[in-house]
PDB file of N, CA and C in Angstrom:
ATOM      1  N   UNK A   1      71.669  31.672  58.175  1.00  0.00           N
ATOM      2  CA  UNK A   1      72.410  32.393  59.186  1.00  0.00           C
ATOM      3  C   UNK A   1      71.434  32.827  60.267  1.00  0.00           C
ATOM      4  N   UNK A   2      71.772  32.384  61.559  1.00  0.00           N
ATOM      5  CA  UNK A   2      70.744  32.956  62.585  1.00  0.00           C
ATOM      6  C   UNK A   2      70.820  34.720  62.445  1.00  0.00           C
ATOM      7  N   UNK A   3      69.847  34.832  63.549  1.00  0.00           N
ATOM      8  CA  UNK A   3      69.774  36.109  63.590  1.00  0.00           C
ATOM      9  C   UNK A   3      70.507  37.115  64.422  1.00  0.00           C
ATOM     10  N   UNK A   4      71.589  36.404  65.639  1.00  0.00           N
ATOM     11  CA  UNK A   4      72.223  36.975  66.276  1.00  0.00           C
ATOM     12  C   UNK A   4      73.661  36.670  65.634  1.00  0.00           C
ATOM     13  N   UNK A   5      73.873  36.168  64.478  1.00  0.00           N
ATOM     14  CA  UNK A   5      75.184  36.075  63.966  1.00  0.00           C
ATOM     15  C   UNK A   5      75.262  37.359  63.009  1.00  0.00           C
ATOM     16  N   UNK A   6      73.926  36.885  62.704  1.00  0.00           N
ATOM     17  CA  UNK A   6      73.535  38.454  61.443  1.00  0.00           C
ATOM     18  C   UNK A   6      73.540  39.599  61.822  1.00  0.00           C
ATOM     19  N   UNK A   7      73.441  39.582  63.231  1.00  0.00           N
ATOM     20  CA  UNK A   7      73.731  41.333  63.942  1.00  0.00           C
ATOM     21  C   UNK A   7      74.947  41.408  64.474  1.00  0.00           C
ATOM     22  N   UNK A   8      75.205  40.347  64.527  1.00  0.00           N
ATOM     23  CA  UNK A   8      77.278  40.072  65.076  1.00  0.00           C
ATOM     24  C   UNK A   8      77.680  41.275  64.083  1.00  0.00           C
ATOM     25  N   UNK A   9      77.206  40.200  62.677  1.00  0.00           N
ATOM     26  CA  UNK A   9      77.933  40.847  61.543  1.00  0.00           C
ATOM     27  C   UNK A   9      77.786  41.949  61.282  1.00  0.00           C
ATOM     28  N   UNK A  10      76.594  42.468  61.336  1.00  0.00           N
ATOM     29  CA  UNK A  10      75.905  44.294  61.059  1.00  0.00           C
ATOM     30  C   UNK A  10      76.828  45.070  61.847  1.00  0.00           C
ATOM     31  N   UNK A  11      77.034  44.615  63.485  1.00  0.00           N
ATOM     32  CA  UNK A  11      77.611  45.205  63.859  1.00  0.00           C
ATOM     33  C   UNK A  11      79.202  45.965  63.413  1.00  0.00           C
ATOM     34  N   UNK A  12      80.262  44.222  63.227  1.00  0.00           N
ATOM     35  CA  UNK A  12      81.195  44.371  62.637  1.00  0.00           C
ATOM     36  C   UNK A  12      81.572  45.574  61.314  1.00  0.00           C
ATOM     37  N   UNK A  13      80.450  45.135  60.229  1.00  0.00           N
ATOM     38  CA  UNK A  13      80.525  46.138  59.196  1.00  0.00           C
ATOM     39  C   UNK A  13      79.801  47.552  59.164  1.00  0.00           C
ATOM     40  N   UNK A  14      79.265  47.452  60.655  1.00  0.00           N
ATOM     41  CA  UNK A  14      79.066  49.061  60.609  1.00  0.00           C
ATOM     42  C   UNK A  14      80.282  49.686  61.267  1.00  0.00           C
ATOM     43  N   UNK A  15      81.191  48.927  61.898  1.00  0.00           N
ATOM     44  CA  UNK A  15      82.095  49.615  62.615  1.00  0.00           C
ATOM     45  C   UNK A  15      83.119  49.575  61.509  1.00  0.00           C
ATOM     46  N   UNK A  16      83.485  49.114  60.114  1.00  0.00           N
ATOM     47  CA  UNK A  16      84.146  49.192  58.989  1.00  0.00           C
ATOM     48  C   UNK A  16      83.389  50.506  58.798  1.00  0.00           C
ATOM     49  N   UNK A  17      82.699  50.591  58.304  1.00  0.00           N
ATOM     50  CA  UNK A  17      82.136  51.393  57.515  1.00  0.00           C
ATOM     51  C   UNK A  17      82.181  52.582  57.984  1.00  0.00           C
ATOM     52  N   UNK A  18      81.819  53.028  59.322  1.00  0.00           N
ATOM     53  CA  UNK A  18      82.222  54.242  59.731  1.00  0.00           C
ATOM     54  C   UNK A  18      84.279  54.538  60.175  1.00  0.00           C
ATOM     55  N   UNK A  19      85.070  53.579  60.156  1.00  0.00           N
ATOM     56  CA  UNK A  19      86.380  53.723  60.268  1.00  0.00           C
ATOM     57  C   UNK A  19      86.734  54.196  58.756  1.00  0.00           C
ATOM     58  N   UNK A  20      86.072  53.643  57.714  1.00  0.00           N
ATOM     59  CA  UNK A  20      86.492  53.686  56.032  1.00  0.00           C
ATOM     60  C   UNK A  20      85.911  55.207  56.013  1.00  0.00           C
ATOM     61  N   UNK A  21      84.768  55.858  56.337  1.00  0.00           N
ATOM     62  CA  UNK A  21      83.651  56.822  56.410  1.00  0.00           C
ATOM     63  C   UNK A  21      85.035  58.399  57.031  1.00  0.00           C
ATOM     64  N   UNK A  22      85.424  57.554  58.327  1.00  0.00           N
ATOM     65  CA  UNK A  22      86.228  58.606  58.952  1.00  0.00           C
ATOM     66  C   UNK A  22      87.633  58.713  57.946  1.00  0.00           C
ATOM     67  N   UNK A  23      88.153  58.045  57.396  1.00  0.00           N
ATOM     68  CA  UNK A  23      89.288  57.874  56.742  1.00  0.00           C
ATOM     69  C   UNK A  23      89.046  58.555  55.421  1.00  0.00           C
ATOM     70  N   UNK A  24      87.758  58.657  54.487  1.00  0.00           N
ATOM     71  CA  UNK A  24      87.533  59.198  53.443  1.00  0.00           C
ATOM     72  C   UNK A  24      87.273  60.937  53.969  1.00  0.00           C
ATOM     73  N   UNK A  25      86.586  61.210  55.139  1.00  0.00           N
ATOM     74  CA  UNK A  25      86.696  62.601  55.500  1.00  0.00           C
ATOM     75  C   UNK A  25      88.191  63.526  55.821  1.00  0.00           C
ATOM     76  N   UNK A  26      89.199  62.736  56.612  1.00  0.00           N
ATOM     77  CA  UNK A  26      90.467  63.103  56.104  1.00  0.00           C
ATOM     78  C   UNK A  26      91.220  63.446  55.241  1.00  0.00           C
ATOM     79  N   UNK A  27      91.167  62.512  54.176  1.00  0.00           N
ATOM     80  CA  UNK A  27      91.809  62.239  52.894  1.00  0.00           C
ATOM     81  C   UNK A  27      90.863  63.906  52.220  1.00  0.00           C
ATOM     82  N   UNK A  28      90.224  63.189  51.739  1.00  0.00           N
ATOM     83  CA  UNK A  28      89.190  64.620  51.544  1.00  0.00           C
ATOM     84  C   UNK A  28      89.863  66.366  52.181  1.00  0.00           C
ATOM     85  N   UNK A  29      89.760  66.032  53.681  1.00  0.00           N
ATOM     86  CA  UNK A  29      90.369  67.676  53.855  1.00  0.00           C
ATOM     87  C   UNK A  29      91.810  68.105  53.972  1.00  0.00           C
ATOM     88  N   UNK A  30      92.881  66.875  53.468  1.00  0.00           N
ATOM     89  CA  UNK A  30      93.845  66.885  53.405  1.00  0.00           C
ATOM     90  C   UNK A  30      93.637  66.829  51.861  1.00  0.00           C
ATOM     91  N   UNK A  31      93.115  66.726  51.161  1.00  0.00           N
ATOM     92  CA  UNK A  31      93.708  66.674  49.426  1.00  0.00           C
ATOM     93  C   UNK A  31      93.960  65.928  49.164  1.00  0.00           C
ATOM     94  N   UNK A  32      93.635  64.535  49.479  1.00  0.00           N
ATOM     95  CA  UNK A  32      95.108  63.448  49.041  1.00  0.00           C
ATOM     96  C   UNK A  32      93.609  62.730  48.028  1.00  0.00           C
ATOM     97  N   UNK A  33      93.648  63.001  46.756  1.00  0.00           N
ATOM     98  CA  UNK A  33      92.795  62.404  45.722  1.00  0.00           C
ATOM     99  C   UNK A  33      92.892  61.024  45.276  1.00  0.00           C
ATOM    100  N   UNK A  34      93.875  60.500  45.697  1.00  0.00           N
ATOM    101  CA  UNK A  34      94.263  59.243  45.757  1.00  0.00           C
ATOM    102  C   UNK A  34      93.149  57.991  46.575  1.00  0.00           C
ATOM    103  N   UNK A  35      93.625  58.975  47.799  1.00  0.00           N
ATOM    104  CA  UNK A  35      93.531  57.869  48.816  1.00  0.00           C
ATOM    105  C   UNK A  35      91.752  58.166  48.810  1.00  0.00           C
ATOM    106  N   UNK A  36      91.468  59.553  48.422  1.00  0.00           N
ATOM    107  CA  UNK A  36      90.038  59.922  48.488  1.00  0.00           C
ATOM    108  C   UNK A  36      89.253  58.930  47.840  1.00  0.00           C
ATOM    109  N   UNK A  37      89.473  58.516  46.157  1.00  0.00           N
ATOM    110  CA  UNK A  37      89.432  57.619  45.223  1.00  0.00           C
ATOM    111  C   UNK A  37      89.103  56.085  45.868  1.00  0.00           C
ATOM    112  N   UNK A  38      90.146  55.370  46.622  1.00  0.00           N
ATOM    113  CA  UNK A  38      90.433  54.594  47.164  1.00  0.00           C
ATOM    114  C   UNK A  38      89.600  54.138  48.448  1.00  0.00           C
ATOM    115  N   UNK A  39      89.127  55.402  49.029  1.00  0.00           N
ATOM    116  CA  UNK A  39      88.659  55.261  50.463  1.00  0.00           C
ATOM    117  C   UNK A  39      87.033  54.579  49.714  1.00  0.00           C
ATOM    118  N   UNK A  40      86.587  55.535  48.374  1.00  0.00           N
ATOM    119  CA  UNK A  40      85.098  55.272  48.242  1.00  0.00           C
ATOM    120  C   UNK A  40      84.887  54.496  47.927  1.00  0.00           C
ATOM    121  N   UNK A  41      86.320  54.270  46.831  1.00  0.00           N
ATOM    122  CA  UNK A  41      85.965  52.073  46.143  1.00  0.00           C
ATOM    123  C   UNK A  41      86.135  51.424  47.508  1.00  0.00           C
ATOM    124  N   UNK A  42      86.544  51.223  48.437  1.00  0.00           N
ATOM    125  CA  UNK A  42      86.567  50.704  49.997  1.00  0.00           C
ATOM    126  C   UNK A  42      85.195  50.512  50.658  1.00  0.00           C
ATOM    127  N   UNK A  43      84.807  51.414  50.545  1.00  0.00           N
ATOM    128  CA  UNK A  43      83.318  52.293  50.909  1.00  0.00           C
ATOM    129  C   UNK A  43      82.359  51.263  49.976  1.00  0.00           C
ATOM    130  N   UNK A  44      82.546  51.409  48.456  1.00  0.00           N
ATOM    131  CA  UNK A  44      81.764  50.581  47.820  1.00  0.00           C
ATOM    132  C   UNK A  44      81.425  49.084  47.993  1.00  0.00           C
ATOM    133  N   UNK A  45      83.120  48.609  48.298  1.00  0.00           N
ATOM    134  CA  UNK A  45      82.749  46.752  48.892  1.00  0.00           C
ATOM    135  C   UNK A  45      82.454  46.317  49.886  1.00  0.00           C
ATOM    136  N   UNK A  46      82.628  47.663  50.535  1.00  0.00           N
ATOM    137  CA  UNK A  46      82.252  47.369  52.151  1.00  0.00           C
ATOM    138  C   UNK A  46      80.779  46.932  51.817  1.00  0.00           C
ATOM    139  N   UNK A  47      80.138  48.033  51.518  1.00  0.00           N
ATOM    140  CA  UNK A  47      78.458  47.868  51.084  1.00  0.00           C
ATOM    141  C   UNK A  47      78.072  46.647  50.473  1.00  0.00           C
ATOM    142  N   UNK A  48      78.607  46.525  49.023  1.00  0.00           N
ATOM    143  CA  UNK A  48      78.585  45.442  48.615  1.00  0.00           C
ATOM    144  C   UNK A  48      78.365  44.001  48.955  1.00  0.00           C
ATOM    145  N   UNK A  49      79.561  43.441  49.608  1.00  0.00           N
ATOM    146  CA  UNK A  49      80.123  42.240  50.896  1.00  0.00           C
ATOM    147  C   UNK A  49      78.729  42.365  51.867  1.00  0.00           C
ATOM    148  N   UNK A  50      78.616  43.582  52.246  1.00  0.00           N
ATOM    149  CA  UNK A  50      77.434  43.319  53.708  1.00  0.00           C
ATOM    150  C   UNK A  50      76.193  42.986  53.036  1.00  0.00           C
ATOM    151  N   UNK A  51      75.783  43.387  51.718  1.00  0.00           N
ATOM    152  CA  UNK A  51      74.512  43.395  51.380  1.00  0.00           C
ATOM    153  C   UNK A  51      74.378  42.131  50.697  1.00  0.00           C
ATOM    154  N   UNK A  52      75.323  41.658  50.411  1.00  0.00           N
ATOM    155  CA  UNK A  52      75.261  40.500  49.541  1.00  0.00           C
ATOM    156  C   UNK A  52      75.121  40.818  47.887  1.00  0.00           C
ATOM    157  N   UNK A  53      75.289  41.752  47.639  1.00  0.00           N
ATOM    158  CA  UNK A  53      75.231  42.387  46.643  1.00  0.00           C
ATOM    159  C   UNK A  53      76.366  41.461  45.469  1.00  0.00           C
ATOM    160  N   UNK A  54      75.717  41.244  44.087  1.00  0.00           N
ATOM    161  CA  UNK A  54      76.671  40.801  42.790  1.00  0.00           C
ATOM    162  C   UNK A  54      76.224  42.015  41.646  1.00  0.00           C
ATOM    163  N   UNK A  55      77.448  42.934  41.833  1.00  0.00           N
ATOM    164  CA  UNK A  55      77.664  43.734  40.904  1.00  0.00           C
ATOM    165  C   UNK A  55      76.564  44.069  39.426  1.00  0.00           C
ATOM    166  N   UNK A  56      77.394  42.471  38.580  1.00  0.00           N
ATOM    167  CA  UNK A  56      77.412  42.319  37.503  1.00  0.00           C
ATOM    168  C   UNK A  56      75.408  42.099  37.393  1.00  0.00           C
ATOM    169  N   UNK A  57      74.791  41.509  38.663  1.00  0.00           N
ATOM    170  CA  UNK A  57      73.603  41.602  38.024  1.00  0.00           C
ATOM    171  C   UNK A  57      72.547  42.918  38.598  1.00  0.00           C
ATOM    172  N   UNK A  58      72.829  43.560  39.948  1.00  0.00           N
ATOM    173  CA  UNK A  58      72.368  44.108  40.428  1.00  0.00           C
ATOM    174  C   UNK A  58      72.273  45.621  39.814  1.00  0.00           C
ATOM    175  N   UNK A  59      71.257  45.773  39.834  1.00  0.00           N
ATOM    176  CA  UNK A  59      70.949  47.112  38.835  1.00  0.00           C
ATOM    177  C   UNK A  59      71.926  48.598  39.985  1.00  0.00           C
ATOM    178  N   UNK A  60      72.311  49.894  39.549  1.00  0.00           N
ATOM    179  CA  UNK A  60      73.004  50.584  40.165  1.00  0.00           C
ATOM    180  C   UNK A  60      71.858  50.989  41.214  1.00  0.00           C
ATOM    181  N   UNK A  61      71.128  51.167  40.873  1.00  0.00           N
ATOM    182  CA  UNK A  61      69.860  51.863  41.920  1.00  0.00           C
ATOM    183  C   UNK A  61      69.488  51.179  43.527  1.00  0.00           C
ATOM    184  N   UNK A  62      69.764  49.875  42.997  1.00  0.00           N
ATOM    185  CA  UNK A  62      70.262  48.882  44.164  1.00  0.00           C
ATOM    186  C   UNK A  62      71.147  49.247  45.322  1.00  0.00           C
ATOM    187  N   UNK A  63      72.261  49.370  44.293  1.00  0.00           N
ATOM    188  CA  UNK A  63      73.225  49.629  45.246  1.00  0.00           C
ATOM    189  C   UNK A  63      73.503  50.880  45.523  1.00  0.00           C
ATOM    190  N   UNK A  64      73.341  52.051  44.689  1.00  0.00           N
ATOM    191  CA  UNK A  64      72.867  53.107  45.419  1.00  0.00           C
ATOM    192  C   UNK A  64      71.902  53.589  46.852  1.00  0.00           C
ATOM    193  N   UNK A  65      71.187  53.010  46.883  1.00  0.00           N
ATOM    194  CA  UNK A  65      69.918  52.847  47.916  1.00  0.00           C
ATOM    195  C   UNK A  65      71.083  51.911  49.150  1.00  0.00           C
ATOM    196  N   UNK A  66      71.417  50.544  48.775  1.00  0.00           N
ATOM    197  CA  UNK A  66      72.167  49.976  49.499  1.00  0.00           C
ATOM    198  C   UNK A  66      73.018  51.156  50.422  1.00  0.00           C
ATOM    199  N   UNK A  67      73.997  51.874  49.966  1.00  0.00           N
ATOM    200  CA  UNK A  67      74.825  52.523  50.052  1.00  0.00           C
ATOM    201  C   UNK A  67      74.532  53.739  50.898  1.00  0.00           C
ATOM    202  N   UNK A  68      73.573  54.698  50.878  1.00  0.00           N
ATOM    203  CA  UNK A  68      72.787  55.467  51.478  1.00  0.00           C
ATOM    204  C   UNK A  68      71.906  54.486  53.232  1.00  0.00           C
ATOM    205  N   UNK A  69      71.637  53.818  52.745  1.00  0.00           N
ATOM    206  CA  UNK A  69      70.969  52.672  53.656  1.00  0.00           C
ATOM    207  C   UNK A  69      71.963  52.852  54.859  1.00  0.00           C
ATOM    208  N   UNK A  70      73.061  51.582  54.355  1.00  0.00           N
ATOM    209  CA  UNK A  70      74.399  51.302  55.193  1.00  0.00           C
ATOM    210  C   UNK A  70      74.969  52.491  55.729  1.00  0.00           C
ATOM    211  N   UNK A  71      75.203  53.624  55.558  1.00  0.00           N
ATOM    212  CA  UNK A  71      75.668  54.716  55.721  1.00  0.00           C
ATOM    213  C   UNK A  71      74.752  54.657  57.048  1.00  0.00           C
ATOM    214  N   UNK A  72      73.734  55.439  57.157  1.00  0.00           N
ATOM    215  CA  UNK A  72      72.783  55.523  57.602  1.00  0.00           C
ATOM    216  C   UNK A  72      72.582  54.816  59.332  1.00  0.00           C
ATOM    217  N   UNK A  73      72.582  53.442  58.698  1.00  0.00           N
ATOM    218  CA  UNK A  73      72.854  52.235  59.643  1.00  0.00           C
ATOM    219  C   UNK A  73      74.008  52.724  60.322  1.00  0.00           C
ATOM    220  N   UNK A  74      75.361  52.896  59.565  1.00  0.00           N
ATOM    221  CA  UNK A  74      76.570  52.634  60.242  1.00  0.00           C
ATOM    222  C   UNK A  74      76.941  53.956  61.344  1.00  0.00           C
ATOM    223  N   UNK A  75      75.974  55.070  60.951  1.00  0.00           N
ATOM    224  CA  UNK A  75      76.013  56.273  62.102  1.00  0.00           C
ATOM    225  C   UNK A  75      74.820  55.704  62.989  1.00  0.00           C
ATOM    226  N   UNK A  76      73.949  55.241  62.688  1.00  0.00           N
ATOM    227  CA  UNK A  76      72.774  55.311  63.707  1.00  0.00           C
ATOM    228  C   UNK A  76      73.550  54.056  64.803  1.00  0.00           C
ATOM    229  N   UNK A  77      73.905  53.311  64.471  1.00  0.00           N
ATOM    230  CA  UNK A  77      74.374  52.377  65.642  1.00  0.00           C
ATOM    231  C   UNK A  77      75.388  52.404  66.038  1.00  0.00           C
ATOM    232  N   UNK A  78      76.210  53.234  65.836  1.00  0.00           N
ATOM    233  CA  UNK A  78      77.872  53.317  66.314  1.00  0.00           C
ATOM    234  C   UNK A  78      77.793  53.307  68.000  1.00  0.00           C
ATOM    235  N   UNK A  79      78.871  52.594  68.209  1.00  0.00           N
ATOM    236  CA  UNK A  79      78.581  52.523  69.588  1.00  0.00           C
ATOM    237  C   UNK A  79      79.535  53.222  70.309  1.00  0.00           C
ATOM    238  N   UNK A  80      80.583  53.860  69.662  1.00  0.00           N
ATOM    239  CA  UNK A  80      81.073  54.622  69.974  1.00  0.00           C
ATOM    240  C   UNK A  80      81.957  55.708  68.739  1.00  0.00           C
ATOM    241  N   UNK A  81      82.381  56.478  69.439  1.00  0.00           N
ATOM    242  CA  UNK A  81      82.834  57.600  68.577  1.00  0.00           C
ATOM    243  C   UNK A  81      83.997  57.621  68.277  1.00  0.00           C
ATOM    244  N   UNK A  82      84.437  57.651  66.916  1.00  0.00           N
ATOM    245  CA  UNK A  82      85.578  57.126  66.243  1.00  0.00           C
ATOM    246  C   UNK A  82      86.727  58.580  66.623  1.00  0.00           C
ATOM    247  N   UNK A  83      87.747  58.566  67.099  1.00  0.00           N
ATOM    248  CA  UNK A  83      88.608  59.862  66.977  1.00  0.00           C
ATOM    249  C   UNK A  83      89.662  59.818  66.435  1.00  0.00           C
ATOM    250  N   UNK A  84      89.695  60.999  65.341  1.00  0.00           N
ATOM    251  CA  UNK A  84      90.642  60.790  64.487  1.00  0.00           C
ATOM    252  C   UNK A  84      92.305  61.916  65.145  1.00  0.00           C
ATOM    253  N   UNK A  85      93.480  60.654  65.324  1.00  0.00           N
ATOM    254  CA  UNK A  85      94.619  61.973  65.734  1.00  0.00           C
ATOM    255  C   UNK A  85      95.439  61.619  64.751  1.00  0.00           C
ATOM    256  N   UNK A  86      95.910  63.362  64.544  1.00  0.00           N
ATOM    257  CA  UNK A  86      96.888  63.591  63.762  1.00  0.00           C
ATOM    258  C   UNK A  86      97.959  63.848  63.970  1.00  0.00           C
ATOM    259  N   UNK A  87      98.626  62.875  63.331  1.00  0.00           N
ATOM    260  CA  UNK A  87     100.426  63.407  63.659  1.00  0.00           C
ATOM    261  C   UNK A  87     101.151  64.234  62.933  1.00  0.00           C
ATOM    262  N   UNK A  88     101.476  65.162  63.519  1.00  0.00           N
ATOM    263  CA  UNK A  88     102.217  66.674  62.705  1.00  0.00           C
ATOM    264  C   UNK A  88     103.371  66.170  63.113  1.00  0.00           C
ATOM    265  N   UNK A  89     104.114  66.304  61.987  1.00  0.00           N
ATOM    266  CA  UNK A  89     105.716  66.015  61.703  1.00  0.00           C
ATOM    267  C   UNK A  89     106.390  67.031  62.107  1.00  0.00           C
TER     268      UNK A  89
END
């Protein structure tokens, strides 16, 4: 994979990652334990998928570090600022 496809892509999954990132902070201050649950396994394949990561052999520490990493990445390069609106019923 060249190297400007590979930052195509960084880009792409940092802009997942902080939309999944903003969506788990909601869920979170709304209570909804569900979707909270849901947002982090989201959160997890996101990481996963970008890193190239295989579960079954990759030790957790891996992907821990991965995970912290990507995070990291996905605020430091945002290119813009995600805003979250709420619709009151």
């Amino acid at each position: 994979m060249g190297a400007e496809t590979r930052c195509n892509k960084d880009v792409h999954y940092a802009r997942l990652h902080r939309l999944l990132s903003a969506a788990q902070e909601e869920a979170k201050a709304l209570g909804l334990k569900n979707v909270l649950h849901l947002s982090n396994m989201a959160l997890m394949q996101t990481v996963v998928d970008w890193e190239g990561l295989a579960l079954e052999k990759d030790a957790d520490a891996k992907l821990n570090a991965a995970m912290r990493e990507k995070a990291r990445l996905s605020k430091e390069h945002g290119r813009a600022t995600i805003t979250v609106v709420r619709h009151d019923a």
